[in-house]
C-alpha atoms as a PDB file:
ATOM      1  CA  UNK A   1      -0.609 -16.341 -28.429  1.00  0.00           C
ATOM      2  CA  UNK A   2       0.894 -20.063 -27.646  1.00  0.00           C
ATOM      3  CA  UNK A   3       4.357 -18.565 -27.553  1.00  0.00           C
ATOM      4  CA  UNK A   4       3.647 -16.026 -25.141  1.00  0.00           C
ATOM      5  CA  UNK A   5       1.790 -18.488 -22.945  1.00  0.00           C
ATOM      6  CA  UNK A   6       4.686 -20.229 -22.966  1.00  0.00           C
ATOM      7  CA  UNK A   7       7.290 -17.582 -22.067  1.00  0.00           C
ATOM      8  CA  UNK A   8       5.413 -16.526 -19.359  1.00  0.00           C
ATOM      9  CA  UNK A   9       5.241 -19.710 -17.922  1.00  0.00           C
ATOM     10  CA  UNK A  10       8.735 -20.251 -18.458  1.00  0.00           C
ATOM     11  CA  UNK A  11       9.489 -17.011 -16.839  1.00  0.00           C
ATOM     12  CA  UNK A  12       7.327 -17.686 -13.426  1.00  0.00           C
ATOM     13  CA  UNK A  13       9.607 -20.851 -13.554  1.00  0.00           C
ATOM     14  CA  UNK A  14      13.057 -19.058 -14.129  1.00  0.00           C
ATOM     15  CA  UNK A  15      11.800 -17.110 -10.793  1.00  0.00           C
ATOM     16  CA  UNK A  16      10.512 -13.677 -12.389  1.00  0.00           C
ATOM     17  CA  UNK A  17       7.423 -13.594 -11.022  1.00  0.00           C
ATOM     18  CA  UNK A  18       6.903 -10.569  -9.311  1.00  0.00           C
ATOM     19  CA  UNK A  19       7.600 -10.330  -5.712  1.00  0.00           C
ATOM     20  CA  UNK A  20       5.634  -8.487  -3.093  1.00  0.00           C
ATOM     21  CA  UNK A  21       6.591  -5.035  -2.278  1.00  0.00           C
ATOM     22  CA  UNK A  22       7.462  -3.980   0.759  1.00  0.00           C
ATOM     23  CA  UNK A  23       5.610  -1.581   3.006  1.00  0.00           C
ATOM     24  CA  UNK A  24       8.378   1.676   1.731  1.00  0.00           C
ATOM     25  CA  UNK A  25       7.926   0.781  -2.049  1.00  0.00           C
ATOM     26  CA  UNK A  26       4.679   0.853  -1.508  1.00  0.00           C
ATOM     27  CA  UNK A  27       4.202   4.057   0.612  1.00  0.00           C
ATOM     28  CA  UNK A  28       6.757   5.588  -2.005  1.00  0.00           C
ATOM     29  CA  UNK A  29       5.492   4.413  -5.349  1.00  0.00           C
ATOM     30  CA  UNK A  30       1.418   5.022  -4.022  1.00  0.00           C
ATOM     31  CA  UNK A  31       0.965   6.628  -0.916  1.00  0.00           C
ATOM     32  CA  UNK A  32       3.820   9.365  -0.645  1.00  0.00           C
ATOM     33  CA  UNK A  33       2.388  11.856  -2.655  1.00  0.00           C
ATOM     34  CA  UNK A  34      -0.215  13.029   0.103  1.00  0.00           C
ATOM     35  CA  UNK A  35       0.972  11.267   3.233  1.00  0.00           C
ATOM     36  CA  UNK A  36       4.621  13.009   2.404  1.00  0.00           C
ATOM     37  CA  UNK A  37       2.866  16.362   2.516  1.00  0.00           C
ATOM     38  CA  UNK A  38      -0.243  16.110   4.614  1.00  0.00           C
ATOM     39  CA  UNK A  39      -2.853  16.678   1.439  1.00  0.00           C
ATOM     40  CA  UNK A  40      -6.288  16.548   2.198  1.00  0.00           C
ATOM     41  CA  UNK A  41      -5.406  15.712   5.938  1.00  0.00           C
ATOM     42  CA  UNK A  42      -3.939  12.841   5.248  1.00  0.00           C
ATOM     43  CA  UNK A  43      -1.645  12.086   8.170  1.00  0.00           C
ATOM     44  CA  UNK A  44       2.463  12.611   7.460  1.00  0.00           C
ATOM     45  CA  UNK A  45       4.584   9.701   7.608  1.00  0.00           C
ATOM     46  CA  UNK A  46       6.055   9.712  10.764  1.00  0.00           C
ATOM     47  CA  UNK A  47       4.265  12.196  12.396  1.00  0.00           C
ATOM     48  CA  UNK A  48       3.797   9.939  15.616  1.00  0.00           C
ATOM     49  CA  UNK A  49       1.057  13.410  17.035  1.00  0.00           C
ATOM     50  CA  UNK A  50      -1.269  12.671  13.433  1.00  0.00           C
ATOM     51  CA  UNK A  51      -0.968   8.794  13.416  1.00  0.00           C
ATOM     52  CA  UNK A  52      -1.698   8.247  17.156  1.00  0.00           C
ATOM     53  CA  UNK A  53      -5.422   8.507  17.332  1.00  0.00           C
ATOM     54  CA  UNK A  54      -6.048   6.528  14.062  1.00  0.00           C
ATOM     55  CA  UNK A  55      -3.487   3.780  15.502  1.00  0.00           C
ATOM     56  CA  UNK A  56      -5.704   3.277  18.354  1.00  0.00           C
ATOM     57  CA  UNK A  57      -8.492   2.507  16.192  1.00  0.00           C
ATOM     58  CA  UNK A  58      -6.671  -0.699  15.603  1.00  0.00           C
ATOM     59  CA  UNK A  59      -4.980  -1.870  12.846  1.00  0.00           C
ATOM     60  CA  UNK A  60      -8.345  -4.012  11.382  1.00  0.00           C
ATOM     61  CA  UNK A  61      -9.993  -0.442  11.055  1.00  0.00           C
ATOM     62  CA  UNK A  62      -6.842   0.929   9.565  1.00  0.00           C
ATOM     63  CA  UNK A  63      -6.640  -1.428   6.634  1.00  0.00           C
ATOM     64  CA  UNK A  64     -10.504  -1.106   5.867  1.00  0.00           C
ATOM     65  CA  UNK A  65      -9.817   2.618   5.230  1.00  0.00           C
ATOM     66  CA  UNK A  66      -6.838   1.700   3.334  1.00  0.00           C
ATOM     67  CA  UNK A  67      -8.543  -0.931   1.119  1.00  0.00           C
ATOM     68  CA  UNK A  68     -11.766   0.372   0.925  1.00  0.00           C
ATOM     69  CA  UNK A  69     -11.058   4.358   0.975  1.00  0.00           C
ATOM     70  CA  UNK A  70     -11.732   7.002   3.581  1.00  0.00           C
ATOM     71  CA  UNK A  71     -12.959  10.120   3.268  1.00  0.00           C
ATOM     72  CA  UNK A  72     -10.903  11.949   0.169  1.00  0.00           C
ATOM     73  CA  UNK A  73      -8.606   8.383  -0.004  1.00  0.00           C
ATOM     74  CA  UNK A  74      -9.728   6.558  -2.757  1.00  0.00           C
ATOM     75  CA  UNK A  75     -10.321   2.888  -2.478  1.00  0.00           C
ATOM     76  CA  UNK A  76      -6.640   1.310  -1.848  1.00  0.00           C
ATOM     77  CA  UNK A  77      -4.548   4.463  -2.011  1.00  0.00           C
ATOM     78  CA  UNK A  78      -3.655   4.217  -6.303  1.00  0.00           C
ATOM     79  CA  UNK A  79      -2.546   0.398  -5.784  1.00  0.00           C
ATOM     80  CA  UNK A  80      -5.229  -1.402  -7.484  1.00  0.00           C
ATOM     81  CA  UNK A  81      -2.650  -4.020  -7.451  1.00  0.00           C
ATOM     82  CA  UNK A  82      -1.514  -4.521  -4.016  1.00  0.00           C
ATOM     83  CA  UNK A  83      -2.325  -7.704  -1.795  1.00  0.00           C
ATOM     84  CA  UNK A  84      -3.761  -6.988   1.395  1.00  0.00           C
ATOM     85  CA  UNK A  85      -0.351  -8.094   2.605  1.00  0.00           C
ATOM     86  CA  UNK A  86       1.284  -5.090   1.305  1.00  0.00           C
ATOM     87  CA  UNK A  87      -1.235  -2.777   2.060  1.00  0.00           C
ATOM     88  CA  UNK A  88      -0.500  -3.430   6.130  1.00  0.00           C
ATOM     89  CA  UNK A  89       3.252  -3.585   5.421  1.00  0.00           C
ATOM     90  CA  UNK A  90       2.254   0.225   3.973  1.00  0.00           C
ATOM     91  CA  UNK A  91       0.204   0.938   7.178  1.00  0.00           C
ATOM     92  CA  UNK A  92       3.205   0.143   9.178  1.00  0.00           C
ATOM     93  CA  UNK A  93       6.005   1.871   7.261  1.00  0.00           C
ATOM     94  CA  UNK A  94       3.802   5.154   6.942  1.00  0.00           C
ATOM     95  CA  UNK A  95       2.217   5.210  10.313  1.00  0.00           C
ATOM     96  CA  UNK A  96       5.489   4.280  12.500  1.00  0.00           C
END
């Protein structure tokens, strides 16, 4: 148990610590599979038409439903591990 202690702080030191994602590996590793398609209503990437009225909600009530689920989203799309950080980069990559 010491050892691994040790490596891992020995690997945050050598610089492996993870970095953040951006808002595209997120979108593609945890949102793509129903914003790509339009499951469940979920709004298409891109699709400027879908996005618009949820955009002018504002981007505070945009990353509530994002981190805390809307409707058939669950609770921060599948990334139990993103920071709110990358969450909003994900807003922004899928919605624009």
């Amino acid at each position: 148990m010491k050892k691994l202690a040790i490596l891992a702080v020995l690997m945050g030191a050598a610089g492996f610590a993870s970095a953040a994602m951006t808002g595209e590996q997120v979108y593609n590793m945890h949102c793509a599979a129903c914003h790509s398609s339009g499951v469940m209503g979920a709004p298409k990437h891109g699709d400027k038409a879908a996005w618009a009225p949820r955009l002018k909600q504002g981007a505070a009530v945009l990353f509530q439903h994002a981190k805390n689920g809307y409707k058939t989203m669950p609770a921060m799309g599948t990334c139990s591990e993103c920071t709110d950080a990358e969450l909003k980069a994900a807003i922004q990559y899928n919605s624009h």
